[in-house]
Protein backbone atom coordinates (compact mmCIF):
# COMPACT_ATOMS: atom_id res chain seq x y z
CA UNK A 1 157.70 -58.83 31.14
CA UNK A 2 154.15 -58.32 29.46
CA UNK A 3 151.88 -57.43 31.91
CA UNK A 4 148.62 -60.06 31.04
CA UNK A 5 147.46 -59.65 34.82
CA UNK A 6 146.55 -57.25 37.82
CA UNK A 7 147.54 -58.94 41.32
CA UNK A 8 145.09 -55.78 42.80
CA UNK A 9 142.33 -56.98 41.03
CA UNK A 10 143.33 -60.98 41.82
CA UNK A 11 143.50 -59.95 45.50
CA UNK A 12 139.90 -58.06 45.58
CA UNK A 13 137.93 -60.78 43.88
CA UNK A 14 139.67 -63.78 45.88
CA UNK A 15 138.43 -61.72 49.18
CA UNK A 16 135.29 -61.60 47.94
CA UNK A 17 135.34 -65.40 47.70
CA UNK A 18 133.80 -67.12 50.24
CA UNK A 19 135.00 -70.20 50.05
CA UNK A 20 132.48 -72.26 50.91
CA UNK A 21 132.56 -75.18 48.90
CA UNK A 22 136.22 -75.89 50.01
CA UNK A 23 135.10 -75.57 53.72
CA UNK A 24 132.47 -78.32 53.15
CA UNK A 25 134.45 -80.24 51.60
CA UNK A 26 136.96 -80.25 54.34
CA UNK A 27 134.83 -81.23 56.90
CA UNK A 28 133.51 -84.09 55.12
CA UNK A 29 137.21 -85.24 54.28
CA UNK A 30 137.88 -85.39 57.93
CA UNK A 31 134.68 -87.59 58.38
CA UNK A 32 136.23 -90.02 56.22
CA UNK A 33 138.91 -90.02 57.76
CA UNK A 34 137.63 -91.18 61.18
CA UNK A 35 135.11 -93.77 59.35
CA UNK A 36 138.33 -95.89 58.15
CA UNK A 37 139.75 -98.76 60.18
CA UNK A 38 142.39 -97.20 61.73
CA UNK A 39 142.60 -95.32 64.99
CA UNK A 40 141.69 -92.22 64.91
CA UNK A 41 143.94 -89.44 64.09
CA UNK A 42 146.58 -92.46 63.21
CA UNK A 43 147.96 -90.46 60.45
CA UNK A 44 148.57 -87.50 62.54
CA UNK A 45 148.76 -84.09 60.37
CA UNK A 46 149.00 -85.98 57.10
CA UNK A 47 145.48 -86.18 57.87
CA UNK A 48 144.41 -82.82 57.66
CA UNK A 49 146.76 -82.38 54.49
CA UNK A 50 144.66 -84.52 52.57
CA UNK A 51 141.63 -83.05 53.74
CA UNK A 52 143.19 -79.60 52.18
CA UNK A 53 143.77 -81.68 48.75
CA UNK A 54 140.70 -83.24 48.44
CA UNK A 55 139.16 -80.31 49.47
CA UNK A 56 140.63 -77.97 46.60
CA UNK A 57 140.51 -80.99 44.37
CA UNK A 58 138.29 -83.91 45.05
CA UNK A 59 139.79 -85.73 42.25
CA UNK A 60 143.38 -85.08 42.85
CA UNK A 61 145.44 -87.82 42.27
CA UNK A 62 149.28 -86.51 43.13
CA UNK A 63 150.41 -88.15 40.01
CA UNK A 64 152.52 -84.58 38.19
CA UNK A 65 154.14 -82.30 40.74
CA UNK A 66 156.42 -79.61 40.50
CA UNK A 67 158.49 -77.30 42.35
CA UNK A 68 158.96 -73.14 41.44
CA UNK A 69 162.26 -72.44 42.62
CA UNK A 70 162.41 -68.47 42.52
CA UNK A 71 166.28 -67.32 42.48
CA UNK A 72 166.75 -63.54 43.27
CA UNK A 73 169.91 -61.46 44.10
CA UNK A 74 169.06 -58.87 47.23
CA UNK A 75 170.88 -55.67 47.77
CA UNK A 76 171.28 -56.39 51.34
CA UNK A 77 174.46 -58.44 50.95
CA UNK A 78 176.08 -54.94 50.75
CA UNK A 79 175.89 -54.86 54.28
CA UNK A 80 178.07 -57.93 54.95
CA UNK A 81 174.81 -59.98 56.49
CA UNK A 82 175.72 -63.44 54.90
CA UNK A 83 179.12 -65.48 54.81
CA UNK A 84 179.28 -65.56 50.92
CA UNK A 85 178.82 -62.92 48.06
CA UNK A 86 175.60 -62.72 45.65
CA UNK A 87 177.98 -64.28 42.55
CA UNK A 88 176.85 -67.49 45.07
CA UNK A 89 173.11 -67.69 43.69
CA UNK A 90 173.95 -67.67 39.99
CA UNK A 91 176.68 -70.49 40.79
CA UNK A 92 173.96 -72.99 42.67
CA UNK A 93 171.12 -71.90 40.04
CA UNK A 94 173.26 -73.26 37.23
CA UNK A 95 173.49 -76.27 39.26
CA UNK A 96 169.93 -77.15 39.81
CA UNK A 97 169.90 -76.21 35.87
CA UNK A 98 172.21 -79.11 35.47
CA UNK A 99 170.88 -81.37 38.00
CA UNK A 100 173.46 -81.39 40.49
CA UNK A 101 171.67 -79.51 43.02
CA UNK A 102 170.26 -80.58 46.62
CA UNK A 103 166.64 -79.80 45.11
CA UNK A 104 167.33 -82.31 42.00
CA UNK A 105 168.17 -84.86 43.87
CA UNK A 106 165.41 -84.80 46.31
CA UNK A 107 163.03 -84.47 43.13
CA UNK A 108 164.31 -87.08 41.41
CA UNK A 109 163.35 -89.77 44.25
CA UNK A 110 159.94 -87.81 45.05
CA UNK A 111 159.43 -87.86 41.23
CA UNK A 112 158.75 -83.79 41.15
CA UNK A 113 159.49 -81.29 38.33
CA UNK A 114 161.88 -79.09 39.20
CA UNK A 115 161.09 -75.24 37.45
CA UNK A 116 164.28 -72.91 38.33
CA UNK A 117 163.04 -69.39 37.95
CA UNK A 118 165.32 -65.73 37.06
CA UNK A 119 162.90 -63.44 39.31
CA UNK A 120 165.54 -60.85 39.79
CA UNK A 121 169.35 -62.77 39.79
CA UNK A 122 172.05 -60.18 38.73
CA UNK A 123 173.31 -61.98 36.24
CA UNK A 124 171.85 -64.57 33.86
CA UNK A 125 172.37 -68.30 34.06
CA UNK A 126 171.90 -70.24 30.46
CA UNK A 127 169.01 -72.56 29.98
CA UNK A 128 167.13 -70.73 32.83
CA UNK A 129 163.75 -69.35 32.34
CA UNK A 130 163.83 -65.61 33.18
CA UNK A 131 160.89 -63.94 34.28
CA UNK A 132 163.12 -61.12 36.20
CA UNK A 133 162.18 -57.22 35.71
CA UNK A 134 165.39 -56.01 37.77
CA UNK A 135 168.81 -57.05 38.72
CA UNK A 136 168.63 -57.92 42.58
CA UNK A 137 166.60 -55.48 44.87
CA UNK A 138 168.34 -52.15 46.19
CA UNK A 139 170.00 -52.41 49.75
CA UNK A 140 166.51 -52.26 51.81
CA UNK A 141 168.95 -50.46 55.00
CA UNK A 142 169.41 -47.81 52.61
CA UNK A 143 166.52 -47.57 50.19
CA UNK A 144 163.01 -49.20 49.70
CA UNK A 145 164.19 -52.32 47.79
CA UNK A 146 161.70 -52.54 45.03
CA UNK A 147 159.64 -49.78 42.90
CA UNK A 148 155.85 -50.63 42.95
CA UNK A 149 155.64 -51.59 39.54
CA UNK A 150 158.68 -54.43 40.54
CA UNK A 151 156.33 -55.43 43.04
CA UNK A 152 153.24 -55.82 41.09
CA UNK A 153 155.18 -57.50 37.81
CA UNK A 154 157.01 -60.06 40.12
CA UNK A 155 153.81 -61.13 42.05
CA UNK A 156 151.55 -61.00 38.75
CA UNK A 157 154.79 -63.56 37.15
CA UNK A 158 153.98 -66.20 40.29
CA UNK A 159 149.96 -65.69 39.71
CA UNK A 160 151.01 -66.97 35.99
CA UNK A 161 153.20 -69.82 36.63
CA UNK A 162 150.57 -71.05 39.13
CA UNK A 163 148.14 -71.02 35.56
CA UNK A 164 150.16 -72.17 33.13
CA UNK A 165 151.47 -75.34 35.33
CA UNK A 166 147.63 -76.34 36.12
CA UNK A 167 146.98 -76.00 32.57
CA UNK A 168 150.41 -78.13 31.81
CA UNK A 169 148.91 -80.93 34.48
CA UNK A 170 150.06 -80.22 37.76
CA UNK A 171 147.92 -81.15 40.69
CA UNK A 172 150.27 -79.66 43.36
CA UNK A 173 153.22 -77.07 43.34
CA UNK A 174 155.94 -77.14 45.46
CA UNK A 175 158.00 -73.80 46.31
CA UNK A 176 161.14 -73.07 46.35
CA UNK A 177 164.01 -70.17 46.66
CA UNK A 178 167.47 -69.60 46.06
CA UNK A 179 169.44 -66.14 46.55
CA UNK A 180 172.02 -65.01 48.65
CA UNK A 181 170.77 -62.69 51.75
CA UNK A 182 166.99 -64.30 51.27
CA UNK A 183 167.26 -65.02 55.43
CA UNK A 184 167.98 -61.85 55.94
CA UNK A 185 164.80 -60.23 53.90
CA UNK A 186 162.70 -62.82 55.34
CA UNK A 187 163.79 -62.17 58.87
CA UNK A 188 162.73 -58.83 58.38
CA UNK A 189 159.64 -59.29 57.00
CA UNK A 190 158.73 -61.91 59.73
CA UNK A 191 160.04 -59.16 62.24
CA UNK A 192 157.77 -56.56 60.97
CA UNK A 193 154.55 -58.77 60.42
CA UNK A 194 154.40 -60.43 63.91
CA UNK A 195 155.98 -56.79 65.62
CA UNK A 196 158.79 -58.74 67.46
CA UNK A 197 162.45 -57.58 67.85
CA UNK A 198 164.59 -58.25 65.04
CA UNK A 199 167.31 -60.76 67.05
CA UNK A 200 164.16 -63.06 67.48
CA UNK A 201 163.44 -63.83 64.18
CA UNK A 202 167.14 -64.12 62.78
CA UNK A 203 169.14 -66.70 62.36
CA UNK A 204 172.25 -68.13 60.94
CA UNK A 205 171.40 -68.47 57.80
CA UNK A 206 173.87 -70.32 54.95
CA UNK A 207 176.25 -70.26 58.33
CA UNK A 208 177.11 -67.40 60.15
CA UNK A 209 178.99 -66.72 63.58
CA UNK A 210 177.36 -65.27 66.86
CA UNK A 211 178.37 -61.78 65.65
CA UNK A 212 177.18 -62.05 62.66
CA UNK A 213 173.63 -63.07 63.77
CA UNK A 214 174.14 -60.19 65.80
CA UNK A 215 174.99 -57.53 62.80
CA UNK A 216 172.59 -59.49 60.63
CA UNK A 217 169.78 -58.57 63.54
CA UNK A 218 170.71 -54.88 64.20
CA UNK A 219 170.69 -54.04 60.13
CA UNK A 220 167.02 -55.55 60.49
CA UNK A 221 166.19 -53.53 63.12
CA UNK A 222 167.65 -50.23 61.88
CA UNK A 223 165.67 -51.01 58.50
CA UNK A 224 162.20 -51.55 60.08
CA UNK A 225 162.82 -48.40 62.39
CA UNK A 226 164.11 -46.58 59.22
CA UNK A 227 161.33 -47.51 57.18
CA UNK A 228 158.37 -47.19 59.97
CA UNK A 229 156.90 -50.61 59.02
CA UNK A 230 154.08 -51.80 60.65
CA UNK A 231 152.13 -55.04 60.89
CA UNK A 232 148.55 -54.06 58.97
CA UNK A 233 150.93 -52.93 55.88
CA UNK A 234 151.77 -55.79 54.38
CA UNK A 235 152.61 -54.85 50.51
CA UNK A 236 154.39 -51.70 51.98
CA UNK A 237 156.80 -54.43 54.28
CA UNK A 238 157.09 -56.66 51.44
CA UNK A 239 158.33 -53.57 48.94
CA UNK A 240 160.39 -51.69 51.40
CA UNK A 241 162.54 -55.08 53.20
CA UNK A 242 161.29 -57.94 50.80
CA UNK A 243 162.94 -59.76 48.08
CA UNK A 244 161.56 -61.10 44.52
CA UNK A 245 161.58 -64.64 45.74
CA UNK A 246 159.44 -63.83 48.25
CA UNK A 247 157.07 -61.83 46.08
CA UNK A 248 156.85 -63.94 43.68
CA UNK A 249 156.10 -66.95 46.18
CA UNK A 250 153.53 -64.60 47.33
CA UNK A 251 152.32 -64.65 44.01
CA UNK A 252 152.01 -68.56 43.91
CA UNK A 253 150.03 -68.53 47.29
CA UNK A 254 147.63 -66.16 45.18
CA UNK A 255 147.78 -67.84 42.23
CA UNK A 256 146.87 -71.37 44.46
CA UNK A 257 143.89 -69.78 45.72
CA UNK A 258 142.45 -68.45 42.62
CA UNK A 259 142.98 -71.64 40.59
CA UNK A 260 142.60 -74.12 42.83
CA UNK A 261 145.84 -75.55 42.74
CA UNK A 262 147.27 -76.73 46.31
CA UNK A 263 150.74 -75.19 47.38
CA UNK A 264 153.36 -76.72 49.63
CA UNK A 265 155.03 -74.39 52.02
CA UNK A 266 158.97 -75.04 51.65
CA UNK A 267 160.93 -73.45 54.98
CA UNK A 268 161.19 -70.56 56.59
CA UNK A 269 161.62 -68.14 53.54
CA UNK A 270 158.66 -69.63 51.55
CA UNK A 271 156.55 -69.69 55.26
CA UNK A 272 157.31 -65.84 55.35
CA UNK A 273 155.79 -65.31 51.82
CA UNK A 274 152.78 -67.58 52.85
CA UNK A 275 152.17 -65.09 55.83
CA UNK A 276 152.48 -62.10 54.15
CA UNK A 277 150.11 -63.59 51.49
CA UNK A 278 147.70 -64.50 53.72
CA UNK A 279 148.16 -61.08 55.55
CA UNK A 280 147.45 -59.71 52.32
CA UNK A 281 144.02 -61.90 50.93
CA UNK A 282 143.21 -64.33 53.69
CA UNK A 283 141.42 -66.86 51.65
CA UNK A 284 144.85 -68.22 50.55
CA UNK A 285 145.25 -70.39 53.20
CA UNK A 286 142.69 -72.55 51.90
CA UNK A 287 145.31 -73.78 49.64
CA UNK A 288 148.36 -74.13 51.88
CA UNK A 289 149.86 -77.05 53.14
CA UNK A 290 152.80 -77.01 55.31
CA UNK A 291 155.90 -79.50 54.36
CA UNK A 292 158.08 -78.71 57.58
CA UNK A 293 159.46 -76.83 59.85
CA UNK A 294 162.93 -74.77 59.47
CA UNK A 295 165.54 -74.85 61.68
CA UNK A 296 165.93 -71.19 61.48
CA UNK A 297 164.58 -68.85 65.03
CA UNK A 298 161.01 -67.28 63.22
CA UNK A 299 159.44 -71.27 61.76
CA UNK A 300 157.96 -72.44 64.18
CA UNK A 301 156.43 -68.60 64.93
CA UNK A 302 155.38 -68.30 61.78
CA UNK A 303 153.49 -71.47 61.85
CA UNK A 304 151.48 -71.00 64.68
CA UNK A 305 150.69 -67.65 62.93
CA UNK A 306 149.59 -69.67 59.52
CA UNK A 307 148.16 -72.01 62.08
CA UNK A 308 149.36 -74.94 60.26
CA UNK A 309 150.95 -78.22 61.45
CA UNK A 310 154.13 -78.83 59.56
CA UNK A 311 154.37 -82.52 59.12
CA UNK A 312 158.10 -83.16 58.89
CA UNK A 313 160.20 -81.84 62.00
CA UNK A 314 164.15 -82.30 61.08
CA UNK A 315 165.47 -79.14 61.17
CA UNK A 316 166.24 -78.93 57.64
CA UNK A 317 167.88 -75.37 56.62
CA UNK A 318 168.66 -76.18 53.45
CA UNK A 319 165.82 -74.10 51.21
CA UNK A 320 165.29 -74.60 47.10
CA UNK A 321 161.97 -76.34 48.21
CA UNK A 322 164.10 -79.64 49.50
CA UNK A 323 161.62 -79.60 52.25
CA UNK A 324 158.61 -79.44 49.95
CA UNK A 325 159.33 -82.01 47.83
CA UNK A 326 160.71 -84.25 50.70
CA UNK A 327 156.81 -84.45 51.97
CA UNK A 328 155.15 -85.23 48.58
CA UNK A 329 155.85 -89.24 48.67
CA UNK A 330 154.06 -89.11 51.84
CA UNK A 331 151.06 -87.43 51.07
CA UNK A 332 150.56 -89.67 47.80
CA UNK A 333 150.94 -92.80 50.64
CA UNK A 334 148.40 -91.29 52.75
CA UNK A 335 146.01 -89.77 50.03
CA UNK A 336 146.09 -94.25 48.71
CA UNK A 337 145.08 -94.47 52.35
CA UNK A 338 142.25 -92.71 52.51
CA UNK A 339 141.27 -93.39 48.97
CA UNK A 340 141.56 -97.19 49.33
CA UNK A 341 141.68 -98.32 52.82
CA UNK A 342 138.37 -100.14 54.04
CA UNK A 343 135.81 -98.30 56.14
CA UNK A 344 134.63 -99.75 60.03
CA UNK A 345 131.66 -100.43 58.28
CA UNK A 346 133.79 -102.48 55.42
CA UNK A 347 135.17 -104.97 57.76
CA UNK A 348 131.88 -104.70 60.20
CA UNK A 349 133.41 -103.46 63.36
CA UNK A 350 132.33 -100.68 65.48
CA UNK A 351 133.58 -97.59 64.79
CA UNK A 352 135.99 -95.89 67.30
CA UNK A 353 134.89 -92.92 69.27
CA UNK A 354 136.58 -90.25 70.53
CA UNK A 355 137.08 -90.36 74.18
């Protein structure tokens, strides 16, 4: 892939963005929100999700979504940490090609463009758009599992997708992920941001057994201790133990914040790229807006680390950005709320006040 971008330079001018406008803006969404004739709060977090919208986008009307789904193959599998084999990811990304995944069908009621993405699957699937460098990472308990320039050309491909979508009429992107062993490269990033032992942050994944959560843990571990990762190196964690999925997520977190374009957290894999964008160019969370929260170990830790409220809790495992979409029909019922609801002073009551 051309190179048309430099995710360095993205990252350096974003951080020296302050912001500021969005901030306002913010605040004076959540002044509306109290000033309409409900009680206050009623809407719970959907609340302060539309204040992130409107906020980015003052004008945004949630009427063209889509979801990046980033399918990747990771070299980790070698090391017998999931129940199936990698051949697994190139069989479900022909079926969201075909419209016969989970993510289709949750898109197709939410009314959401599904994108499937080739960000580093070892083999090819037809009709998919491929924006891969590599053929699956290298086994990260053995190796570092990307080269820099991997890095750099997978995170610049997100930035771009982020651009060309806005320009194609999005309003919001979804994210989304599909590869075999993606739990167990985002357990170890998680493990190494928030400096926690491995067998907290790992779970079953696509459906392992006790002992495999176990091996799945210690091959984390090992990796992190093999590697000497630590928390305030964020692109080093994210080469060494991370996948293309996640780096190109990271990508779209970037991408969100330099174009304005609001970006729904999926589950736990997309919630570890948000951190580990955020770790690397705070001002990205001005863009972020949680969906849910995973019923893998590390979501609801990562969460309180993004300190955002994930407005759907159902313990959904599932991944390809299911959870994403599943929240967009409720943000475009509470965005007609706030757009079109009367005020207190509408209907000439008092306002309530917060006791």
């Amino acid at each position: 892939m051309e190179r048309k971008i430099d995710c360095k330079l993205i990252i350096s001018q974003l951080k020296a963005n302050e912001f500021n406008g969005i901030e306002e803006r913010k605040k004076e969404a959540k002044k509306h929100w109290d000033k309409i004739a409900k009680p206050l709060y009623g809407l719970g977090y959907l609340e302060d999700a539309i204040a992130t919208l409107v906020s980015i986008n003052p004008m945004i009307a949630l009427k063209k979504r889509c979801c990046l789904v980033f399918c990747a193959d990771n070299g980790i599998v070698a090391q017998g940490v999931t129940q199936t084999g990698s051949e697994v990811t190139a069989v479900v990304a022909n079926n969201i090609i075909h419209g016969r995944a989970s993510i289709n069908h949750f898109a197709k009621v939410a009314n959401v463009q599904v994108i499937p993405v080739d960000v580093g699957m070892l083999t090819e699937v037809e009709g998919m758009r491929c924006l891969k460098n590599s053929r699956g990472t290298r086994d990260f308990s053995l190796m570092e599992a990307m080269t820099e320039d991997e890095l750099c050309k997978c995170i610049e491909a997100g930035i771009l997708l982020v651009k060309e979508y806005k320009e194609l009429g999005c309003e919001i992107i979804a994210t989304g992920e599909m590869g075999i062993g993606n739990t167990t490269t985002s357990s170890a990033v998680t493990a190494a941001l928030l400096q926690v032992p491995a067998k907290d942050v790992t779970g079953k994944g696509a459906g392992l057994s006790k002992e495999g959560i176990t091996h799945k843990a210690k091959i984390i571990e090992d990796a992190i201790a093999y590697h000497n990762l630590t928390p305030d190196e964020p692109w080093e964690i994210l080469r060494k133990v991370g996948g293309f999925d996640l780096a190109a997520m990271v990508g779209v977190y970037l991408g969100g914040a330099f174009f304005e374009v609001p970006i729904v957290i999926d589950g736990f894999i997309s919630s570890a790229a948000a951190l580990l964008a955020t770790r690397l160019c705070e001002p990205c969370k001005y863009t972020m807006v949680a969906s849910h929260q995973s019923g893998e170990p590390a979501a609801q830790m990562l969460m309180e680390e993004l300190n955002l409220n994930p407005i759907i809790k159902c313990r959904l495992s599932l991944g390809e950005g299911t959870g994403a979409v599943a929240v967009m029909p409720l943000l475009e019922m509470a965005l007609s709320e706030y757009r079109n609801m009367p005020t207190f002073t509408d209907i000439q009551i008092e306002e309530y006040k917060p006791l």
